[in-house]
C-alpha atoms as a PDB file:
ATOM      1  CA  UNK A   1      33.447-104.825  96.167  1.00  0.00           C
ATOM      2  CA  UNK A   2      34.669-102.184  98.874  1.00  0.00           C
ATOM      3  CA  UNK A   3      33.601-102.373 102.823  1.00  0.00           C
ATOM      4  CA  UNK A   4      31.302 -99.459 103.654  1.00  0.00           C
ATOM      5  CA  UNK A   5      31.931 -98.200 107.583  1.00  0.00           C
ATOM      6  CA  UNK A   6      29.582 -96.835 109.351  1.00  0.00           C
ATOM      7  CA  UNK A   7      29.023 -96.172 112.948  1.00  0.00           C
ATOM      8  CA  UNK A   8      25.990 -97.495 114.944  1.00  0.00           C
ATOM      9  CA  UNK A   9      27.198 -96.825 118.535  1.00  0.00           C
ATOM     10  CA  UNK A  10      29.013 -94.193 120.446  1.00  0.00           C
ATOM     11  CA  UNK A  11      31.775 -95.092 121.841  1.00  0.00           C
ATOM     12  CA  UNK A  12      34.510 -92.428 123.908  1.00  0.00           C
ATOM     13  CA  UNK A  13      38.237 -93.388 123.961  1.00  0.00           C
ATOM     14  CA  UNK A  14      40.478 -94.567 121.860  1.00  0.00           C
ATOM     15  CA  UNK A  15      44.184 -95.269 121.728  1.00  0.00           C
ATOM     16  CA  UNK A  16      46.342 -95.087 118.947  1.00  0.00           C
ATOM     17  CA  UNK A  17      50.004 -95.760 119.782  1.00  0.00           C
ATOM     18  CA  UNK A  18      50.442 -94.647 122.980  1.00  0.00           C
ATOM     19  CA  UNK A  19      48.072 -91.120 123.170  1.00  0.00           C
ATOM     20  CA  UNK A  20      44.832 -91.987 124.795  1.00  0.00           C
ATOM     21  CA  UNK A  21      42.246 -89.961 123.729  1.00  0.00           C
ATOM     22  CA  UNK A  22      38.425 -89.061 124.695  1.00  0.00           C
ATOM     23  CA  UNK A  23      36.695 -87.867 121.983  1.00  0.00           C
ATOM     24  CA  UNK A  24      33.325 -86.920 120.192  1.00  0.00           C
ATOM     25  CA  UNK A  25      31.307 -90.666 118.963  1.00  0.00           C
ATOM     26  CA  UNK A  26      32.356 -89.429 115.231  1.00  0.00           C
ATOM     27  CA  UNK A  27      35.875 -89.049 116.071  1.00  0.00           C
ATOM     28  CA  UNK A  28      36.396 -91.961 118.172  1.00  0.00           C
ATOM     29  CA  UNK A  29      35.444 -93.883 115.101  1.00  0.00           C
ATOM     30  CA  UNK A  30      37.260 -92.090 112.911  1.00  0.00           C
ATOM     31  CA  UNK A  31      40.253 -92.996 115.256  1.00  0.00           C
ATOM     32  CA  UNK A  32      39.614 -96.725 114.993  1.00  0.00           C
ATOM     33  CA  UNK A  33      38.681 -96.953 111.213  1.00  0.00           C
ATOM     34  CA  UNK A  34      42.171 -95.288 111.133  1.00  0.00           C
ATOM     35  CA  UNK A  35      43.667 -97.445 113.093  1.00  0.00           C
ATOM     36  CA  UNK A  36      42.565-100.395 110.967  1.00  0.00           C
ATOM     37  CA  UNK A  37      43.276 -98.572 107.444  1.00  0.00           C
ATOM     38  CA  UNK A  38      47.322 -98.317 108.387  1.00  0.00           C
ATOM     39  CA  UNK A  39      47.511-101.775 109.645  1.00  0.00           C
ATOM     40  CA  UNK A  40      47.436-104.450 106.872  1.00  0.00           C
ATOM     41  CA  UNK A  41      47.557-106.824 109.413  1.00  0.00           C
ATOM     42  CA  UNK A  42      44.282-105.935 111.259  1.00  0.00           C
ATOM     43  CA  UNK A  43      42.653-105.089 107.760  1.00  0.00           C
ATOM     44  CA  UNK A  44      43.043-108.832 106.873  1.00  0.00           C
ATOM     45  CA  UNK A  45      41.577-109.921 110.250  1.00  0.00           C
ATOM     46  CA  UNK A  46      38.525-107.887 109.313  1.00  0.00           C
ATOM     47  CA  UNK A  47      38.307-108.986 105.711  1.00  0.00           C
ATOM     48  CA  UNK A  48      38.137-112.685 107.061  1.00  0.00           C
ATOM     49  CA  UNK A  49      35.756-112.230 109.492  1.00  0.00           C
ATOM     50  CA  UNK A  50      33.710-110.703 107.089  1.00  0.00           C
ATOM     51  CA  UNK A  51      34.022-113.406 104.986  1.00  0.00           C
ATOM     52  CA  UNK A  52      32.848-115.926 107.306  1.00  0.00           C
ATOM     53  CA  UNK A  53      30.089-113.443 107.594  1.00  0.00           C
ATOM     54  CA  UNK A  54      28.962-113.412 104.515  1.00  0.00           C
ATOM     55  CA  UNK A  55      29.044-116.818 104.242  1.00  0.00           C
ATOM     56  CA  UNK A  56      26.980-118.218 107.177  1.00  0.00           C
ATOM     57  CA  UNK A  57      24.622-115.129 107.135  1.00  0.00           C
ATOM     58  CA  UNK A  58      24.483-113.325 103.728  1.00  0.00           C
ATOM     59  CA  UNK A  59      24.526-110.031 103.457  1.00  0.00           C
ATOM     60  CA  UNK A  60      25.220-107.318 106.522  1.00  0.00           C
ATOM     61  CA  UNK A  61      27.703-105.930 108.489  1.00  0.00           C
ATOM     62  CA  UNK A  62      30.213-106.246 110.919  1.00  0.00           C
ATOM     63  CA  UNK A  63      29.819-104.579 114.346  1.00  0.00           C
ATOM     64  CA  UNK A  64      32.703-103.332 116.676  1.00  0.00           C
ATOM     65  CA  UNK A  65      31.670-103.285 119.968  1.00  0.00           C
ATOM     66  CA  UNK A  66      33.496-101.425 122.020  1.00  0.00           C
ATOM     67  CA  UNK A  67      32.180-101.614 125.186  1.00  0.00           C
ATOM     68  CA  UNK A  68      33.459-105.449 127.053  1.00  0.00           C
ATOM     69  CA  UNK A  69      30.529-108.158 126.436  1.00  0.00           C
ATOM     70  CA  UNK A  70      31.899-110.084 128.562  1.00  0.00           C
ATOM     71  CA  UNK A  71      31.761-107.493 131.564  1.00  0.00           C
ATOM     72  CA  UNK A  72      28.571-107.183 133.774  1.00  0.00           C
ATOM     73  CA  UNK A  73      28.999-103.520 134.509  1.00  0.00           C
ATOM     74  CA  UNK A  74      28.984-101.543 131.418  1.00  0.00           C
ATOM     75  CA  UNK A  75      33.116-101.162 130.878  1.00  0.00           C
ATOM     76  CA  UNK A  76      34.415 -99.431 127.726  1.00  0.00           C
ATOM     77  CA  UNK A  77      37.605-100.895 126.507  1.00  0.00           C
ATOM     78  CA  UNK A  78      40.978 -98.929 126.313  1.00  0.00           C
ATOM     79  CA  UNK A  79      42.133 -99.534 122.977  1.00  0.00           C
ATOM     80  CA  UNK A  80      41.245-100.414 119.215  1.00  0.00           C
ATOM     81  CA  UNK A  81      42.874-103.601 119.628  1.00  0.00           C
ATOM     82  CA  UNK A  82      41.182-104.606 122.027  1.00  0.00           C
ATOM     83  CA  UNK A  83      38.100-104.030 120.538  1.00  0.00           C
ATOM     84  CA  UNK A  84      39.966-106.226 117.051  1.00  0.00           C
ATOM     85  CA  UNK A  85      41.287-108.515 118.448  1.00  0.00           C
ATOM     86  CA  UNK A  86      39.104-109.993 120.287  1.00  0.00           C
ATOM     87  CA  UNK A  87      36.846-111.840 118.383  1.00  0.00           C
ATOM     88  CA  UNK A  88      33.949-111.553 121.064  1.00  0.00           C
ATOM     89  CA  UNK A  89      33.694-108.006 120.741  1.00  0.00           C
ATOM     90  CA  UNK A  90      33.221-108.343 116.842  1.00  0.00           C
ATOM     91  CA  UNK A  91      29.599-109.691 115.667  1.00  0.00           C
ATOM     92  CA  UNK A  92      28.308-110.621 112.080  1.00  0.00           C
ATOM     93  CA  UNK A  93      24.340-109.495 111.872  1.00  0.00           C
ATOM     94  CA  UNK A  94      22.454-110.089 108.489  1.00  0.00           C
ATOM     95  CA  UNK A  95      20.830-107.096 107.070  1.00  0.00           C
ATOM     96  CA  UNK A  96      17.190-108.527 108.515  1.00  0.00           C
ATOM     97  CA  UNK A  97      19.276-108.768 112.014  1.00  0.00           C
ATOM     98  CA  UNK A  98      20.592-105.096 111.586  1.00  0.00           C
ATOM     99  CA  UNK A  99      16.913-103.880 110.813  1.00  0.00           C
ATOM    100  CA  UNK A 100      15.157-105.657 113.611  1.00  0.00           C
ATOM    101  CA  UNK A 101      18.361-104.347 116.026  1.00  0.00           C
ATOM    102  CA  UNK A 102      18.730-100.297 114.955  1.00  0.00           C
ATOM    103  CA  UNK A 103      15.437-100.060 112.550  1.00  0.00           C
ATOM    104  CA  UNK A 104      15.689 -99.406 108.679  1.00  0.00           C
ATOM    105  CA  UNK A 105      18.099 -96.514 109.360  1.00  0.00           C
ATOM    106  CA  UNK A 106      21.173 -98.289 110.043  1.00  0.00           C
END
């Protein structure tokens, strides 16, 4: 099976290489799904977090966050990366978790 993408929040810049960018929610995430289809590298981080997902909570989806968790002012971060890397700002929710969070559209 493939991973569907879809975004759920609106985040505003994005840097790719060195070009930082502030763009429209739907082209921001554009920009980071992009980011993550030309790096195999990142792609595999993804796929395994998935996995360990799937396996502790079923079926879902993987969120990005993109603004800081850790930070008590709302503080959007910089760069995909840091956003990927980070495996704080990346959160397994089961589909009943998703529902309860952003209703039966998400």
């Amino acid at each position: 099976g493939g991973i569907e993408m879809r975004e759920v929040n609106a985040p505003g810049r994005v840097e790719i290489g060195r070009k930082l960018y502030t763009q429209k929610p739907e082209e921001v995430f554009e920009a980071t799904m992009g980011y993550v289809r030309k790096n195999p590298e990142m792609r595999r981080l993804l796929s395994l977090r998935v996995q360990e997902g799937l396996e502790k909570k079923g079926p879902g989806a993987l969120i990005l966050n993109t603004y800081d968790v850790k930070s008590a002012t709302p503080r959007r971060l910089d760069n995909a990366e840091e956003v990927l890397l980070n495996r704080d700002q990346t959160v397994w929710m089961s589909c009943a978790e998703l529902e309860q969070k952003f209703g039966r559209a998400w």
